[in-house]
Protein backbone atom coordinates (compact mmCIF):
# COMPACT_ATOMS: atom_id res chain seq x y z
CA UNK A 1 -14.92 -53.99 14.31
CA UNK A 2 -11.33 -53.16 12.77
CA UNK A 3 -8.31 -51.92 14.38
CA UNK A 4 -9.32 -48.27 12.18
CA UNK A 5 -12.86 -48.23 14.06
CA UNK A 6 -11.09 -47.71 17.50
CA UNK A 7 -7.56 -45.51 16.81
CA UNK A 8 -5.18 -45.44 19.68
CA UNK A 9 -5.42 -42.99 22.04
CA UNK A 10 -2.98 -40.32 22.45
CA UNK A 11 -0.01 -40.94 24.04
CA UNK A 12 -0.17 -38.53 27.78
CA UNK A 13 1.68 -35.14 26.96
CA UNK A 14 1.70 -35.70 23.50
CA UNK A 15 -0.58 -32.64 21.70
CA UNK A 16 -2.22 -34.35 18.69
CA UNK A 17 -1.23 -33.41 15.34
CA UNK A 18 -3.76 -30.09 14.38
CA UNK A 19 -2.69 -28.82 18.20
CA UNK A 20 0.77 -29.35 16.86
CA UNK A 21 -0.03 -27.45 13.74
CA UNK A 22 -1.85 -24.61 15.53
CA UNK A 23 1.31 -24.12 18.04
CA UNK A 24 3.90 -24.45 14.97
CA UNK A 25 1.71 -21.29 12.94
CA UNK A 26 1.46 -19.26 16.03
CA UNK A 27 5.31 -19.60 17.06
CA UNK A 28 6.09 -18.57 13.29
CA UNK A 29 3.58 -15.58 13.38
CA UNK A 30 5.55 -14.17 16.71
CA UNK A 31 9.43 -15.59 15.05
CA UNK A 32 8.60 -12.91 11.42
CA UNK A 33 8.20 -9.85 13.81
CA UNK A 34 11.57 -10.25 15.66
CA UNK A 35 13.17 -11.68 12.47
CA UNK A 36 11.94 -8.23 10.56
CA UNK A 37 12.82 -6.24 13.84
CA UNK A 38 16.87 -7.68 14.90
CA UNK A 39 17.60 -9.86 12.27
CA UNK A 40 16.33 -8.61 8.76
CA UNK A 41 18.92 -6.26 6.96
CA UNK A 42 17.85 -3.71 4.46
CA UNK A 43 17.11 -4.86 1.45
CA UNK A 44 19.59 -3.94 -1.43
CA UNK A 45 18.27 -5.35 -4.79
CA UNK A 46 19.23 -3.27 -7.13
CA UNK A 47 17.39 -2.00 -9.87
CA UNK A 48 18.53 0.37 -12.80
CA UNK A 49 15.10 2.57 -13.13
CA UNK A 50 11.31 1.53 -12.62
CA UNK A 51 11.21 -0.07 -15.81
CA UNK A 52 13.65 -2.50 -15.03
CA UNK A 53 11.90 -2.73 -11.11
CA UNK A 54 8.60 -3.74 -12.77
CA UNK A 55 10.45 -6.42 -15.16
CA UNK A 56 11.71 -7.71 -11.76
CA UNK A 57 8.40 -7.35 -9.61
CA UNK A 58 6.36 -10.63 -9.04
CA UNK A 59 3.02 -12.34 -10.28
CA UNK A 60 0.84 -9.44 -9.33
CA UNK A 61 -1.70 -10.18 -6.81
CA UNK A 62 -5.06 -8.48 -5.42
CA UNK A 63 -3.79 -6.84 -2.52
CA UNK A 64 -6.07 -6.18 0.77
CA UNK A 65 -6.01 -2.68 -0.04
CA UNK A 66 -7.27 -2.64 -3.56
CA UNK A 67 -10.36 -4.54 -2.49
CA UNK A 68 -10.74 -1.94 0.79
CA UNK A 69 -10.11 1.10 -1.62
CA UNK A 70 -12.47 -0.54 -4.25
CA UNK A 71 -15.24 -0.48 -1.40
CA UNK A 72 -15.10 3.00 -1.33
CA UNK A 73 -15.11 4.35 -4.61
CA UNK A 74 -18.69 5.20 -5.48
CA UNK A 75 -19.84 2.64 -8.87
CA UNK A 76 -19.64 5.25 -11.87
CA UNK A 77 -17.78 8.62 -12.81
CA UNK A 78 -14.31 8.85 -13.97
CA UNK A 79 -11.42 7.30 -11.63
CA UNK A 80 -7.45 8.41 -12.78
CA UNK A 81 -4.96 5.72 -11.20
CA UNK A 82 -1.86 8.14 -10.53
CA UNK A 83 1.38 5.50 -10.25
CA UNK A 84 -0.82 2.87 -11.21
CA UNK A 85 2.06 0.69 -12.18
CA UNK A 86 0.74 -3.03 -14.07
CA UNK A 87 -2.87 -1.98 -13.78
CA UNK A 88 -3.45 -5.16 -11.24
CA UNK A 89 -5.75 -2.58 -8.84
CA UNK A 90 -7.82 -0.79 -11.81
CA UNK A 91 -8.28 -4.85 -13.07
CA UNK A 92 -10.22 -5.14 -9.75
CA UNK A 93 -11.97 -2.29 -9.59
CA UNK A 94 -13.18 -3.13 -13.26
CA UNK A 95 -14.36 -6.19 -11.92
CA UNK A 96 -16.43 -4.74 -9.29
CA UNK A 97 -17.23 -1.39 -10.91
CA UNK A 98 -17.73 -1.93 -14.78
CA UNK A 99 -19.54 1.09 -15.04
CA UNK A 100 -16.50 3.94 -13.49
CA UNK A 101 -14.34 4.98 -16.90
CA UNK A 102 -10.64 4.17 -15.56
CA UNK A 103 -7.07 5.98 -16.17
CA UNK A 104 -3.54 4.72 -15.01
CA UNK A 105 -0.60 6.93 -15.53
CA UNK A 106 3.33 6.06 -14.06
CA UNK A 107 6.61 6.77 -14.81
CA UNK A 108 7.08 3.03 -16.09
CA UNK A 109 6.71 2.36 -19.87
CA UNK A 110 6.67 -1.47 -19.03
CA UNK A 111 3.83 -1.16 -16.41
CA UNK A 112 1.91 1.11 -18.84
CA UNK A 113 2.39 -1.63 -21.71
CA UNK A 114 0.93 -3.84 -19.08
CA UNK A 115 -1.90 -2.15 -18.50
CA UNK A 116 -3.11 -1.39 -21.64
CA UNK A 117 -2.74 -5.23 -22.21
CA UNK A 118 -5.36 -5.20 -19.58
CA UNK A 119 -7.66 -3.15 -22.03
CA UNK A 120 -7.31 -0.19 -19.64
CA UNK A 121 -6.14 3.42 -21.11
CA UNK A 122 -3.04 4.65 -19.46
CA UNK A 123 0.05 6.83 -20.11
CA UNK A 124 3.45 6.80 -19.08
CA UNK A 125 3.88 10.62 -17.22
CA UNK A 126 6.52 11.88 -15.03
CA UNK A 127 4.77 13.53 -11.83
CA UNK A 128 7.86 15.18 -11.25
CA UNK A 129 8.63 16.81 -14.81
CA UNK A 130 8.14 20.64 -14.64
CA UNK A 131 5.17 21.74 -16.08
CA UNK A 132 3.43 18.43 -15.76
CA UNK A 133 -0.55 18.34 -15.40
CA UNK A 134 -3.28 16.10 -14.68
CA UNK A 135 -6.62 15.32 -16.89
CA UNK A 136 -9.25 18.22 -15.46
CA UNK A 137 -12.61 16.14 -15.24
CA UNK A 138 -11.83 13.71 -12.60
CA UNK A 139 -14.07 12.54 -9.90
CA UNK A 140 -11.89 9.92 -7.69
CA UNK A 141 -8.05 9.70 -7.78
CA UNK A 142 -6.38 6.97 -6.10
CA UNK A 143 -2.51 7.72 -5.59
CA UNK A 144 -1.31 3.76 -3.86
CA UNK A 145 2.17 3.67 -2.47
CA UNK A 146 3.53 6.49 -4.93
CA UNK A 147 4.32 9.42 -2.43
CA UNK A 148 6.88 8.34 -0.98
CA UNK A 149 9.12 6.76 -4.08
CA UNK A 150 9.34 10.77 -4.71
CA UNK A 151 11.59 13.21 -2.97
CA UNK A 152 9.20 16.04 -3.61
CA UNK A 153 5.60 14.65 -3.26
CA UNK A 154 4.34 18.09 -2.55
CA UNK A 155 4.39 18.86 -5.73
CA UNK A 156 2.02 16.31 -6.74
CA UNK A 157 -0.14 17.02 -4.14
CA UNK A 158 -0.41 20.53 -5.29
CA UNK A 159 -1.50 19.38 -8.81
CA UNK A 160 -3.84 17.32 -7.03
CA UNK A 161 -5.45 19.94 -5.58
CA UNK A 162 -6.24 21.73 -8.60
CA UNK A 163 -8.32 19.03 -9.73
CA UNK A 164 -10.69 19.48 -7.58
CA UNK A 165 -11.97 15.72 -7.56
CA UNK A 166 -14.80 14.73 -5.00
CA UNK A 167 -12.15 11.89 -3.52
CA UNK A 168 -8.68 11.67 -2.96
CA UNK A 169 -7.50 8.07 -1.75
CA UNK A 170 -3.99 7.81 -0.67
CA UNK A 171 -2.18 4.48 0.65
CA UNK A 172 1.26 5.23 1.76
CA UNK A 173 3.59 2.98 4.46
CA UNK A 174 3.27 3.87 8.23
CA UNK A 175 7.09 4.84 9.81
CA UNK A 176 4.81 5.20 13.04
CA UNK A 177 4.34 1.16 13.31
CA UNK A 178 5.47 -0.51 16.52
CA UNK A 179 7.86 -2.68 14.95
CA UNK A 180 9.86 0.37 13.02
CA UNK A 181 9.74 1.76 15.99
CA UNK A 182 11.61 -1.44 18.08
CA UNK A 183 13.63 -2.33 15.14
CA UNK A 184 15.61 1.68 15.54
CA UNK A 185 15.36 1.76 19.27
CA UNK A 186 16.55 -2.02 20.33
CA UNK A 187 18.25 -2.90 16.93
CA UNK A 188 19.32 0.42 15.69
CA UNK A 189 18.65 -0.01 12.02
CA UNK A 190 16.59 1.43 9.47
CA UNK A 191 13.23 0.78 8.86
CA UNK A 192 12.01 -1.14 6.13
CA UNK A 193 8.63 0.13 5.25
CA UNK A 194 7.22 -1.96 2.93
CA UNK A 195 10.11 -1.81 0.49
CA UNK A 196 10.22 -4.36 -2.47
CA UNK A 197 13.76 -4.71 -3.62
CA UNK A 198 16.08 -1.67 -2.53
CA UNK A 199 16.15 0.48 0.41
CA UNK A 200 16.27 3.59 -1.38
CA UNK A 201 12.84 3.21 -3.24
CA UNK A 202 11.36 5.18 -0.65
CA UNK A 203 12.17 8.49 -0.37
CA UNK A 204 10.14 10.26 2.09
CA UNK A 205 8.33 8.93 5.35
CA UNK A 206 4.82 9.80 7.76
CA UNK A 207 3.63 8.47 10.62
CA UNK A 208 0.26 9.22 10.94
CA UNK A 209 0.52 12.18 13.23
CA UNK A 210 2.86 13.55 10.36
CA UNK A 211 0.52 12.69 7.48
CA UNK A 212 -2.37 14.55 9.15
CA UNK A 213 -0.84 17.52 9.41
CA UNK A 214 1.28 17.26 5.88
CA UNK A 215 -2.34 16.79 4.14
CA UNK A 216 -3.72 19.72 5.91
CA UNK A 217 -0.71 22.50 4.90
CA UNK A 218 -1.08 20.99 1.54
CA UNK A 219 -5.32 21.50 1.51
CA UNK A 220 -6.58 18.39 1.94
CA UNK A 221 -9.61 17.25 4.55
CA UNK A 222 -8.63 13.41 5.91
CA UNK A 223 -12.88 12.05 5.80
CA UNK A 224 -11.30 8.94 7.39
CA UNK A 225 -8.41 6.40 7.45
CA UNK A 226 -7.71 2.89 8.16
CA UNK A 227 -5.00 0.67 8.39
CA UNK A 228 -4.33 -1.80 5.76
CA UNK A 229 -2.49 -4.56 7.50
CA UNK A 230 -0.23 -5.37 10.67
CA UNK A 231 0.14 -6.42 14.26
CA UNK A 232 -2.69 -9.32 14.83
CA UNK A 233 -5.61 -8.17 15.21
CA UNK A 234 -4.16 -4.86 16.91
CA UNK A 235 -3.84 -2.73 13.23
CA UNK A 236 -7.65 -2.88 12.89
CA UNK A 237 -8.60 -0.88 16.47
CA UNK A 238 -5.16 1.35 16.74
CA UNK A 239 -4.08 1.91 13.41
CA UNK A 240 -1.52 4.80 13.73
CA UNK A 241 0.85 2.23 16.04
CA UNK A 242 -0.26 -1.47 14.80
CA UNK A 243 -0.64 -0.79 10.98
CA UNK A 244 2.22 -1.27 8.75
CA UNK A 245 0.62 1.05 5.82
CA UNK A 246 -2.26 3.32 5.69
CA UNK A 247 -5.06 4.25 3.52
CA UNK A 248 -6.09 8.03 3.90
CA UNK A 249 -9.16 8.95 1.92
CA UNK A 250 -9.56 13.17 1.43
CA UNK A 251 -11.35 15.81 0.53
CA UNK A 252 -9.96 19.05 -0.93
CA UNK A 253 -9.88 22.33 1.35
CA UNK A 254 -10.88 25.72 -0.39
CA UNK A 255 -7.42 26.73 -0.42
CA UNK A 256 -3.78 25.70 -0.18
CA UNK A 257 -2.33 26.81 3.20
CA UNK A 258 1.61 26.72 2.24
């Protein structure tokens, strides 16, 4: 028998080296909260327009909420990607869905070049252009962290409406999670909801009491929600306070309320 067959024990009060590991991971998890919370300033990157924001974005990567949104889209009909930026989330659903016919547009002519690299159809529009309008025959519309990079979402919402689609899936950032929350009460700074390279890409803010009643006056039906990611295991069973973003799927109402 060789010295290997019989390793020494370990030394009394000394964890071995995966208990090490495990203790090192879980002290980091509970060090990024009260970095992001007292010690994190806002983030002041700038960038010129969205072109030049998507020239500066990185590798794009399947995010947790395209695969959760992708779950819910039903497999065929026509699906319109509004502020569908590089075309990474209508990849996915491509992959999962070949049969739904898929549209991107955004503001960005460099995401839109992207896209259609992708072999996916898409068109650079400005939501916020008067007179803009939306392709009539929809059936699903996704609109992923777009409202609130827009001072005056309503107006999108409105020409949302008017398309009458049979599902409307929203993602947007949660103000209402616990650690925006701390991070104005015990460090009195701004959030920073999800924000890529400059504080002022965001423009407009919900918790999830807010959204609810936002997506009513504007005649929308929430069917459900769920949180996308967040506090441990906490986001998953109490969303509106543990989730850092949201995804909101709806229904249009009959009519527009205000």
């Amino acid at each position: 028998m060789t010295h290997c067959d019989n390793p020494p024990p370990t030394p009394p009060g000394r964890p071995r080296a995966p208990l090490r590991r495990a203790l090192l991971a879980a002290l980091h998890k509970l060090c990024r909260p009260f970095r992001r919370i007292f010690l994190d300033q806002m983030p002041l990157q700038e960038f010129a327009d969205y072109n030049h924001y998507w020239e500066q974005r990185a590798t794009p990567f399947v995010h947790p909420r395209y695969a959760r949104v992708a779950r819910e889209i039903p497999p065929t009909g026509r699906l319109l990607d509004i502020g569908c930026g590089d075309g990474t989330f209508l990849e996915h659903v491509r992959s999962v869905s070949p049969d739904l016919d898929l549209m991107g547009i955004d503001v960005s002519e460099v995401a839109i070049a992207r896209l259609r690299e992708k072999g996916i159809h898409g068109e650079v529009c400005d939501l916020t252009a008067p007179g803009f309008t939306l392709p009539t025959e929809v059936d699903y519309v996704v609109v992923m962290e777009m409202l609130e990079h827009i001072a005056e979402p309503e107006r999108v919402m409105r020409v949302l409406h008017t398309l009458d689609a049979t599902r409307y899936y929203i993602t947007i950032p949660n103000l209402g999670h616990i650690e925006h929350r701390l991070r104005l009460m015990f460090a009195g700074k701004m959030p920073v909801t999800a924000i890529v390279h400059h504080i002022k890409e965001h423009l407009r803010f919900w918790t999830v009491a807010d959204f609810k009643h936002w997506s009513d006056v504007m005649g929308f039906r929430i069917v459900n929600y769920y949180g996308q990611n967040g506090t441990l295991f906490l986001w998953r069973l109490w969303p509106s306070l543990f989730a850092m973003q949201m995804i909101y799927e709806l229904e249009t109402k009959p009519t527009i309320n205000g």
